[in-house]
Each structure stands twice: as C-alpha cells, then as structure tokens.
N, C-alpha and C. Protein backbone atom coordinates (compact mmCIF):
# COMPACT_ATOMS: atom_id res chain seq x y z
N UNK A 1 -67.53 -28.82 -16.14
CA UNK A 1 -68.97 -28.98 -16.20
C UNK A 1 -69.48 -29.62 -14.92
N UNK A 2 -70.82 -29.35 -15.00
CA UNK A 2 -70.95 -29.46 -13.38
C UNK A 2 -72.25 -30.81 -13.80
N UNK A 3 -71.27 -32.15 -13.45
CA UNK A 3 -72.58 -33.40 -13.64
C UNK A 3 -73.38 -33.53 -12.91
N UNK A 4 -73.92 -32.80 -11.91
CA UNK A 4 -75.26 -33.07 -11.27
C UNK A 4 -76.56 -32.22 -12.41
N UNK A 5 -75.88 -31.07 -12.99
CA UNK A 5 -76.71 -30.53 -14.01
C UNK A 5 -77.17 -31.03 -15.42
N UNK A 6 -76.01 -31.91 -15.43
CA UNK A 6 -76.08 -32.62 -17.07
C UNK A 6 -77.70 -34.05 -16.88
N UNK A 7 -77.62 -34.07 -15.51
CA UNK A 7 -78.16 -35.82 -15.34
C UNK A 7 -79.56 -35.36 -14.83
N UNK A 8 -80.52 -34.43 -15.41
CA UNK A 8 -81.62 -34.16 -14.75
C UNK A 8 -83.10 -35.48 -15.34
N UNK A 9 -84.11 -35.54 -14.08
CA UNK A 9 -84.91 -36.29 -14.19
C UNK A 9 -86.24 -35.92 -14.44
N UNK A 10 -86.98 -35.89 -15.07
CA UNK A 10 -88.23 -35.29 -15.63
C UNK A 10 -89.36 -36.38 -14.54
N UNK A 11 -90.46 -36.13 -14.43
CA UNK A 11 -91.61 -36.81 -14.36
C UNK A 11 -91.98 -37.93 -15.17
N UNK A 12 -92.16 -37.78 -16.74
CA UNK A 12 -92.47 -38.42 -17.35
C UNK A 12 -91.49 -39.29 -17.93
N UNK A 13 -90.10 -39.38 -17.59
CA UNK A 13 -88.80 -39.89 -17.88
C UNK A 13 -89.11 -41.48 -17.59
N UNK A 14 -88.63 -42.50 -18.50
CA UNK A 14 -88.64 -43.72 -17.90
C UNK A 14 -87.25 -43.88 -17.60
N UNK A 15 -86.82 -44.72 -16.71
CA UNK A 15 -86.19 -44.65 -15.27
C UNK A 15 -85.67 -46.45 -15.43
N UNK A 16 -84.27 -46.63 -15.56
CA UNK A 16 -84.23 -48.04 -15.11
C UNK A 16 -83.05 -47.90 -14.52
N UNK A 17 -83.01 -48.88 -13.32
CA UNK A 17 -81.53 -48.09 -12.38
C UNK A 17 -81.89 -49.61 -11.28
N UNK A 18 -80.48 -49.80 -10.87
CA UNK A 18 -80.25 -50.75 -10.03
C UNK A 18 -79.22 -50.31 -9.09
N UNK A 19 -79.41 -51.27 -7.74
CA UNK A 19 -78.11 -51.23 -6.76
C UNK A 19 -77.46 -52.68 -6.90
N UNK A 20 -76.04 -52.57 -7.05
CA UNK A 20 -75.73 -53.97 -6.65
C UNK A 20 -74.43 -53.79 -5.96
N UNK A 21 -74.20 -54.90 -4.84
CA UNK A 21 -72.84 -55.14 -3.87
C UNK A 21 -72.64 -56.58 -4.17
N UNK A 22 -71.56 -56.78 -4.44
CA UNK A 22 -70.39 -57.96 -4.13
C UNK A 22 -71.04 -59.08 -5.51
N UNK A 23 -71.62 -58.19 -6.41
CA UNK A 23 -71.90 -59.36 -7.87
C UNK A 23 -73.56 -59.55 -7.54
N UNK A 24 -74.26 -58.97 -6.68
CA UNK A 24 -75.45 -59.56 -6.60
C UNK A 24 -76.57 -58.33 -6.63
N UNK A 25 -77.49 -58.16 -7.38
CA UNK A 25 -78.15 -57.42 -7.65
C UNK A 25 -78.95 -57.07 -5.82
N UNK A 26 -79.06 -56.23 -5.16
CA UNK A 26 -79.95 -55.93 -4.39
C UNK A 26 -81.50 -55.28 -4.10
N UNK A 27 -81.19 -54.21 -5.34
CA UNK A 27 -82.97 -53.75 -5.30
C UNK A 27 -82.31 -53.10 -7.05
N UNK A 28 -83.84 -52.95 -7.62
CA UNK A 28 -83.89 -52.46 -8.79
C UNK A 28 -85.07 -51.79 -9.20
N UNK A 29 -85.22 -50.88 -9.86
CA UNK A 29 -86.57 -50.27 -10.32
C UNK A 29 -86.59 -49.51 -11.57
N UNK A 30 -87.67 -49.92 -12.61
CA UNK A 30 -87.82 -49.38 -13.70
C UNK A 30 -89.12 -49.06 -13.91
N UNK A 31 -89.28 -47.81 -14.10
CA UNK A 31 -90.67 -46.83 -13.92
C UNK A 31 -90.64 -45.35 -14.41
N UNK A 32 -91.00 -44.81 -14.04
CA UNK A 32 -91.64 -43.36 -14.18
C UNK A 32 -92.45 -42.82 -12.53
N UNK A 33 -92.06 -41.41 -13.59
CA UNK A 33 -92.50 -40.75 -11.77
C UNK A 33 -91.42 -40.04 -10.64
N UNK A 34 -90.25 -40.41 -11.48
CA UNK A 34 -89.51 -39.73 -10.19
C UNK A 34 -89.03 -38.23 -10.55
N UNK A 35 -88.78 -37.70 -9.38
CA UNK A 35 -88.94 -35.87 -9.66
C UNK A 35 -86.91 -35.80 -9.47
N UNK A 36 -86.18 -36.91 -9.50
CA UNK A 36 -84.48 -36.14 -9.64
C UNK A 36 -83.81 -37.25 -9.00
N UNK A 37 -82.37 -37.39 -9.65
CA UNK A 37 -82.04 -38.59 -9.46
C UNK A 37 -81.45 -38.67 -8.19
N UNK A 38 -81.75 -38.31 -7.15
CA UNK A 38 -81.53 -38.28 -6.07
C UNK A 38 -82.93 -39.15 -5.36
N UNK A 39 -83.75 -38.94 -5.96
CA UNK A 39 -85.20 -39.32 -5.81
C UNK A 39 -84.85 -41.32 -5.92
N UNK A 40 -84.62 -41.55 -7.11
CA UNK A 40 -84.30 -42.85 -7.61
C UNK A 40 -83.16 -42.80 -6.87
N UNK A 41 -81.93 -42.90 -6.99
CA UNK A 41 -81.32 -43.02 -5.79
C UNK A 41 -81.58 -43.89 -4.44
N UNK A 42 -82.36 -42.86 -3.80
CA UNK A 42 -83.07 -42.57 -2.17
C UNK A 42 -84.04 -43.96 -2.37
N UNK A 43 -84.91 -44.42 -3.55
CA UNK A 43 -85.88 -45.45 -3.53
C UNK A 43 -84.69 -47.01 -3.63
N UNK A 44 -83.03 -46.91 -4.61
CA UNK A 44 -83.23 -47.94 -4.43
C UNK A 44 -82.51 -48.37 -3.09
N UNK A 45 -81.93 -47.62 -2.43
CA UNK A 45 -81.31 -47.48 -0.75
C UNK A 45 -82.41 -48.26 0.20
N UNK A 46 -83.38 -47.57 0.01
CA UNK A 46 -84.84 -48.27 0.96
C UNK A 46 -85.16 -49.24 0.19
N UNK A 47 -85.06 -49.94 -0.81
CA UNK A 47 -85.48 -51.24 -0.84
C UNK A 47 -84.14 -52.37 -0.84
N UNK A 48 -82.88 -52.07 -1.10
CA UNK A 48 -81.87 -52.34 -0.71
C UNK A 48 -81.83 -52.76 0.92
N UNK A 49 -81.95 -52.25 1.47
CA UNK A 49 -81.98 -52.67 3.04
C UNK A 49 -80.64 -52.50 3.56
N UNK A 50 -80.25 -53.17 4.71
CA UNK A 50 -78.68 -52.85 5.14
C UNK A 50 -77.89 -53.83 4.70
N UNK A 51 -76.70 -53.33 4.16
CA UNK A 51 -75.86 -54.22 3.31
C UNK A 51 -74.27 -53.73 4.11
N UNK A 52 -73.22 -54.23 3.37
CA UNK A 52 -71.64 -54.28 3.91
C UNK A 52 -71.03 -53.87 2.57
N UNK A 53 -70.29 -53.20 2.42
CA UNK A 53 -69.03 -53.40 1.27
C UNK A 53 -69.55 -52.19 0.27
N UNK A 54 -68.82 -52.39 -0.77
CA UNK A 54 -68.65 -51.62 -1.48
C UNK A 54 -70.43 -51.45 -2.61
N UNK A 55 -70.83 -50.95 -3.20
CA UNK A 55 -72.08 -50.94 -4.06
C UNK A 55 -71.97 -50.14 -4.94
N UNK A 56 -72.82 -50.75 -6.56
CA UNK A 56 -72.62 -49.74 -7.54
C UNK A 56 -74.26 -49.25 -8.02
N UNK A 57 -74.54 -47.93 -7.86
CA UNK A 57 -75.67 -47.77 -8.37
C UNK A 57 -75.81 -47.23 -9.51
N UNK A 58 -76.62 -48.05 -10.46
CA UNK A 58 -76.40 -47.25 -11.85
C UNK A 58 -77.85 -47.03 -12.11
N UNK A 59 -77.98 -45.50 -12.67
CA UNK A 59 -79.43 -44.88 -13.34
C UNK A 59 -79.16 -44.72 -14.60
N UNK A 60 -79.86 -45.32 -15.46
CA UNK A 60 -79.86 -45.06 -16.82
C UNK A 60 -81.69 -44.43 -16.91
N UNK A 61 -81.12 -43.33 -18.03
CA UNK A 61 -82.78 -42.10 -18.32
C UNK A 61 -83.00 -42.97 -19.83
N UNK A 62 -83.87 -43.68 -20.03
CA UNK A 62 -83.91 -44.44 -21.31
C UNK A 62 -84.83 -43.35 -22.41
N UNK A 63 -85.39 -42.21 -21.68
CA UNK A 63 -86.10 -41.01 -22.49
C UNK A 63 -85.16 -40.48 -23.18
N UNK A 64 -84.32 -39.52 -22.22
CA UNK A 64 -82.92 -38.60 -22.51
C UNK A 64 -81.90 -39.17 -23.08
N UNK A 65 -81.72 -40.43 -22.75
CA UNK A 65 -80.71 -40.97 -23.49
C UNK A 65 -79.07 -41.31 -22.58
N UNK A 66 -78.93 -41.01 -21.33
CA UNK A 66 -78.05 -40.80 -20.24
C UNK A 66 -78.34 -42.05 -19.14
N UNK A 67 -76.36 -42.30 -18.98
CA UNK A 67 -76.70 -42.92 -17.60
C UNK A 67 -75.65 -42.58 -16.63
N UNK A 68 -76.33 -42.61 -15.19
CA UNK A 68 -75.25 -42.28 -13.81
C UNK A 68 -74.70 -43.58 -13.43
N UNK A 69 -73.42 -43.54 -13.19
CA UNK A 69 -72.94 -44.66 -12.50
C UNK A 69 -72.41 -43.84 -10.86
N UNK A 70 -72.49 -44.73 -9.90
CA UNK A 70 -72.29 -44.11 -8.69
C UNK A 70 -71.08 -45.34 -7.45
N UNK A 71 -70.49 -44.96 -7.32
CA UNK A 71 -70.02 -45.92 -6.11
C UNK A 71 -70.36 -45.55 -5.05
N UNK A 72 -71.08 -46.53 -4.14
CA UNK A 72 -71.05 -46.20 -2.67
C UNK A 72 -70.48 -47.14 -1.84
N UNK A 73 -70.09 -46.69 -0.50
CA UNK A 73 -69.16 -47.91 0.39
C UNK A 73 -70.22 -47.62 1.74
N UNK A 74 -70.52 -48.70 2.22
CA UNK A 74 -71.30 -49.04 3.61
C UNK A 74 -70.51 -48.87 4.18
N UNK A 75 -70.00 -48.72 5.74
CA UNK A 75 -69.27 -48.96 6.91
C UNK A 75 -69.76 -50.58 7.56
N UNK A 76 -68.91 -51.10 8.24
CA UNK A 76 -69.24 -51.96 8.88
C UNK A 76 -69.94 -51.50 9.91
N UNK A 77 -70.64 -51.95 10.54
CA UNK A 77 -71.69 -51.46 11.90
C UNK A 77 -70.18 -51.44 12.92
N UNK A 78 -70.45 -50.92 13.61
CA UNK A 78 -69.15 -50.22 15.87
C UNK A 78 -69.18 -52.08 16.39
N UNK A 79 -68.15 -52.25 16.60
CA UNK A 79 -68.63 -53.31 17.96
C UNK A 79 -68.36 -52.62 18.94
N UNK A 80 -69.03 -53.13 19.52
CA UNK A 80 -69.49 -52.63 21.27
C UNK A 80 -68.13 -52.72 21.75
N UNK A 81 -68.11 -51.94 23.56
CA UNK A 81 -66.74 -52.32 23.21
C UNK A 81 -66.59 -53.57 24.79
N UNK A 82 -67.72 -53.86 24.87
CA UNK A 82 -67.80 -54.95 26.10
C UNK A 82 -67.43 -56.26 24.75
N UNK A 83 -67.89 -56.19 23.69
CA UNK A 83 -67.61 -57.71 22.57
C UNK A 83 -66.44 -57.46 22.51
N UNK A 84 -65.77 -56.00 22.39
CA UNK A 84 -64.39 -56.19 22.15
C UNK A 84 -63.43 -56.43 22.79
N UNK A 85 -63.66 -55.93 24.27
CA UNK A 85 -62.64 -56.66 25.18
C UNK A 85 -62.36 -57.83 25.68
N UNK A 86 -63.69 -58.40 25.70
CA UNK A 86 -63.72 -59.85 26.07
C UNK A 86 -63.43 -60.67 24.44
N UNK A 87 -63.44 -60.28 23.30
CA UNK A 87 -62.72 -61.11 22.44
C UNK A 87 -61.23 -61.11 22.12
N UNK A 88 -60.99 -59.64 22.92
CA UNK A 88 -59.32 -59.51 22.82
C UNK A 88 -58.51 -60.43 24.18
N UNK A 89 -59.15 -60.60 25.02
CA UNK A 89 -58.73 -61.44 25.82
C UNK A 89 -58.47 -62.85 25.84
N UNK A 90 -57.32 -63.24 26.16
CA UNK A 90 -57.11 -64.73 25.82
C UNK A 90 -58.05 -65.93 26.95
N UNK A 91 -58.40 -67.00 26.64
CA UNK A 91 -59.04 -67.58 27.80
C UNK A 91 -58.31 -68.59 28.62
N UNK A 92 -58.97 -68.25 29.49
CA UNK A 92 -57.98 -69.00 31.04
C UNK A 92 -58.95 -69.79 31.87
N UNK A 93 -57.61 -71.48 32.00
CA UNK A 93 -58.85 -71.72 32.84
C UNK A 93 -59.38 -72.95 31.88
N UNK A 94 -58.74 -72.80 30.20
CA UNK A 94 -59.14 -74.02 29.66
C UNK A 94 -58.30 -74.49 28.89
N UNK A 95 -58.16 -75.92 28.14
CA UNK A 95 -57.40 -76.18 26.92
C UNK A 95 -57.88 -76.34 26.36
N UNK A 96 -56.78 -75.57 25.00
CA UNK A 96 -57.12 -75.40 23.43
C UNK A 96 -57.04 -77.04 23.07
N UNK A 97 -57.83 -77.02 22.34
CA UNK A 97 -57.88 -78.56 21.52
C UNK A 97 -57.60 -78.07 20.00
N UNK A 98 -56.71 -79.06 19.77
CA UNK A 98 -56.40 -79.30 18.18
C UNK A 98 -56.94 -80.26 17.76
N UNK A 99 -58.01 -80.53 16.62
CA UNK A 99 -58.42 -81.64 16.39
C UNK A 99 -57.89 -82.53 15.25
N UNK A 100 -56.92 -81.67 15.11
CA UNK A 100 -55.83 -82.94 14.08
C UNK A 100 -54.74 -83.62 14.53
N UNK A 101 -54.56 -82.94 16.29
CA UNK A 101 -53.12 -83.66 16.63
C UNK A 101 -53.91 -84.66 17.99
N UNK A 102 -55.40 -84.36 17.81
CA UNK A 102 -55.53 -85.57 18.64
C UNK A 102 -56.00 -87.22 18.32
C-alpha cells in the first residue's frame, strides 16, 4: 500500500501536528486550512527555524481519524576549510598550561 495515499488532507480537516528535536518541542500548529500533508509539514519547518540532530514530526488528522509520524535528520552546517586547517594545526610559539598541576 502506498502511505502517501492513505494520509490525505482535506481543507476543512482539523490538523494538530508538531516538530520536535532532542526532547524539546520546536514549532507546533493546530488548525484548519491546509490543502496536504506536505503543506503542514512545509509550515512546521518554517516556524521551526534551523536546528541540528535528529527531529520527529508528527501530524495527527483529528477529522479522519489518522496520524503521520516522520523522522527527519538536519546535517550539521560545512566548516570552512580556512577554520579547519588552522584548528588542525598544533600551536607554536606557546605553553600549554595545566591548571591543576600548577
């Protein structure tokens, strides 16, 4: 069976669906009005903002009676690679301090 067909969203459907990463709720919305759950989806991404790690978005159709659960994974943002060479490099020129053996 093909679940993008089973999980359809009406207009008049009420709609309660959240994003959350790492235990903490990030954006949520419960309403009416959306034309497909790609729609809800896409709204709670943009109020979510930029996040790290793993995220679970769940749409529950409280009309129809159905809910989507979804995993998504962020990427970490590129480091540059001028941050990266100069953090792979050891430094010279100074001493390391230990502040328990002094």
């Amino acid at each position: 069976m093909n679940k993008k067909s089973m999980n359809i969203v009406n207009c008049g459907d009420k709609i309660c669906a959240s994003l959350e990463c790492n235990g903490r709720r990030l954006s949520s919305v419960n309403g009416s009005g959306f034309s497909s759950i790609d729609a809800v989806k896409r709204a709670l991404l943009d109020m979510a903002g930029h996040y790290m790690g793993m995220a679970v978005i769940t749409v529950r159709n409280c009309t129809q009676g159905w809910r989507d659960v979804t995993a998504l994974a962020a990427m970490r943002p590129r480091v540059e690679a001028a941050q990266a060479s100069s953090a792979a490099l050891p430094r010279t020129g100074a001493q390391y301090l230990i502040p328990w053996a002094s």
